[in-house]
Protein backbone atom coordinates (compact mmCIF):
# COMPACT_ATOMS: atom_id res chain seq x y z
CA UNK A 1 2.36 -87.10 120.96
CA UNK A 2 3.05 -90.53 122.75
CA UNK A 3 5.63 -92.78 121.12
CA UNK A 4 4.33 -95.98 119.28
CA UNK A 5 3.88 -98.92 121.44
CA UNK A 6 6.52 -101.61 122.02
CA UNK A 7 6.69 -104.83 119.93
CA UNK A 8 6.30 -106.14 123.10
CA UNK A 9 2.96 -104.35 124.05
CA UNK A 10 1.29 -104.96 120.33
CA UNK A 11 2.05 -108.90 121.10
CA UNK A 12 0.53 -108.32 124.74
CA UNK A 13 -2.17 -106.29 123.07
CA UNK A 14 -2.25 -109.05 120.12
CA UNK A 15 -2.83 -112.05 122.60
CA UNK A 16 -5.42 -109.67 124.99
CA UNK A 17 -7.91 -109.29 121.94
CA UNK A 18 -7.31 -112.92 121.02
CA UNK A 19 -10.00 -113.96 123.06
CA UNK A 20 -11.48 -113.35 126.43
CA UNK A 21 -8.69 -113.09 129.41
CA UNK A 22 -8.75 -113.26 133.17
CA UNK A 23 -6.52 -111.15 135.21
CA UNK A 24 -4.80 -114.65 136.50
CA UNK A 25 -4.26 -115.88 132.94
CA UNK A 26 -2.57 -112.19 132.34
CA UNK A 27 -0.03 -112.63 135.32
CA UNK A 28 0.39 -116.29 134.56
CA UNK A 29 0.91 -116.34 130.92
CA UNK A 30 3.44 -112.77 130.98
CA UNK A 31 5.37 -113.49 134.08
CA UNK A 32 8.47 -111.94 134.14
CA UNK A 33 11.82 -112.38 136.48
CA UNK A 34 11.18 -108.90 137.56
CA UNK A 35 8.69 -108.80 140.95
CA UNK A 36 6.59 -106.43 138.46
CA UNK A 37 4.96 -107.52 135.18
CA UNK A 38 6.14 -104.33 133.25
CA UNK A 39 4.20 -105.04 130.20
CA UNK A 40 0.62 -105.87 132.33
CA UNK A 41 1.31 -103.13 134.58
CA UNK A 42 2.18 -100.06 131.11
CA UNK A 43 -0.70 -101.29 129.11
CA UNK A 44 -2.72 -100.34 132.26
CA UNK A 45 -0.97 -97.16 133.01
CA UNK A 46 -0.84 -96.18 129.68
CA UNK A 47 -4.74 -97.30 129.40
CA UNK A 48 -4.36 -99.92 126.84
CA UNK A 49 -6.43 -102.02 128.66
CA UNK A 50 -8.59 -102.40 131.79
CA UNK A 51 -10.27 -104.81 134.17
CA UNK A 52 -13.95 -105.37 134.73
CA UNK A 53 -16.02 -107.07 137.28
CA UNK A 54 -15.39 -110.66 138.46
CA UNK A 55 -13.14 -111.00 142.18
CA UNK A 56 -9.72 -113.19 143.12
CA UNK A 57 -8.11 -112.43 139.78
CA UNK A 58 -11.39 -113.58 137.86
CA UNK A 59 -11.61 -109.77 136.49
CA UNK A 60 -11.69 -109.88 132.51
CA UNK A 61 -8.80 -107.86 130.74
CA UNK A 62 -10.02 -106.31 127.71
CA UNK A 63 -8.79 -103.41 125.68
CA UNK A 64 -9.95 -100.10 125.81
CA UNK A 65 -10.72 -98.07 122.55
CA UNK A 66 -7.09 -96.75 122.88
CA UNK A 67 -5.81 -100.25 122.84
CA UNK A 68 -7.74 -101.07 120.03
CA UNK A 69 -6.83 -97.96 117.90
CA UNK A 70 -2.87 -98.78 119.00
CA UNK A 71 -3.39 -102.24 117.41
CA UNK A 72 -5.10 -101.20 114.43
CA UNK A 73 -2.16 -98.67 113.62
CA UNK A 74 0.69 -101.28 114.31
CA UNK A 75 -1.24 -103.61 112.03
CA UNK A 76 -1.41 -100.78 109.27
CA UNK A 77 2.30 -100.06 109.82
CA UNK A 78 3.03 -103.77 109.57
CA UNK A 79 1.11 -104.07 106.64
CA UNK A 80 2.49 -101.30 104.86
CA UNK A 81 6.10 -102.77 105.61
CA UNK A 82 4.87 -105.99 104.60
CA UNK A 83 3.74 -104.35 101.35
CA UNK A 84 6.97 -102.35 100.90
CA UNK A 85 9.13 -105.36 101.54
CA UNK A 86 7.38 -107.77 98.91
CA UNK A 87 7.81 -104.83 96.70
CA UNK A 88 11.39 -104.49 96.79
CA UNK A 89 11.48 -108.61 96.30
CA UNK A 90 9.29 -108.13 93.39
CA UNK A 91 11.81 -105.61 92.02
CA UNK A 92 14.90 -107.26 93.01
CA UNK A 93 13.39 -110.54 90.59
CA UNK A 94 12.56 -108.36 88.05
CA UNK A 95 15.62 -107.00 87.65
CA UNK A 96 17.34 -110.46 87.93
CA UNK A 97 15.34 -111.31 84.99
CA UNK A 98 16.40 -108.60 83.19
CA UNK A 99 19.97 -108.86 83.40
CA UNK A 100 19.92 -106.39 85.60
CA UNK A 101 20.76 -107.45 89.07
């Protein structure tokens, strides 16, 4: 089984679904100070996402069904922390108003 994607890649994957993307606005907007683009270059190797038609960096980026499904599980698992942690709050005050904090 393949480890959970990076915060990193579910932001890349994030902004990628956020509406249509050209290959040029992918190596413009997640540049790095490396000569690669590490996050770019994994989401493709790991087939996260892929390019179709166009030419001179005009090719759309788009996620794959495997991108999609890796988003869809890191929202879930942020959700479910999100839940947990607004539980614990809720608990925390409740037990302040109880005397018991």
């Amino acid at each position: 089984m393949k480890p959970e994607p990076s915060l990193i890649m579910i932001q890349f994957l994030q902004w990628v679904a956020d509406r249509p993307r050209c290959r040029a606005d992918v190596l413009d907007a997640w540049q790095s100070s490396c000569p690669r683009f590490p996050v770019w270059e994994d989401a493709r190797a790991e087939g996260l996402v892929r390019q179709r038609g166009g030419e001179r960096g005009e090719n759309r980026v788009e996620l794959t069904a495997r991108g999609r499904r890796a988003l869809t599980r890191a929202g879930a698992d942020q959700t479910l922390a999100d839940q947990t942690a607004a539980n614990q709050t809720l608990a925390n005050q409740t037990g302040e108003a109880h005397g018991r904090a």
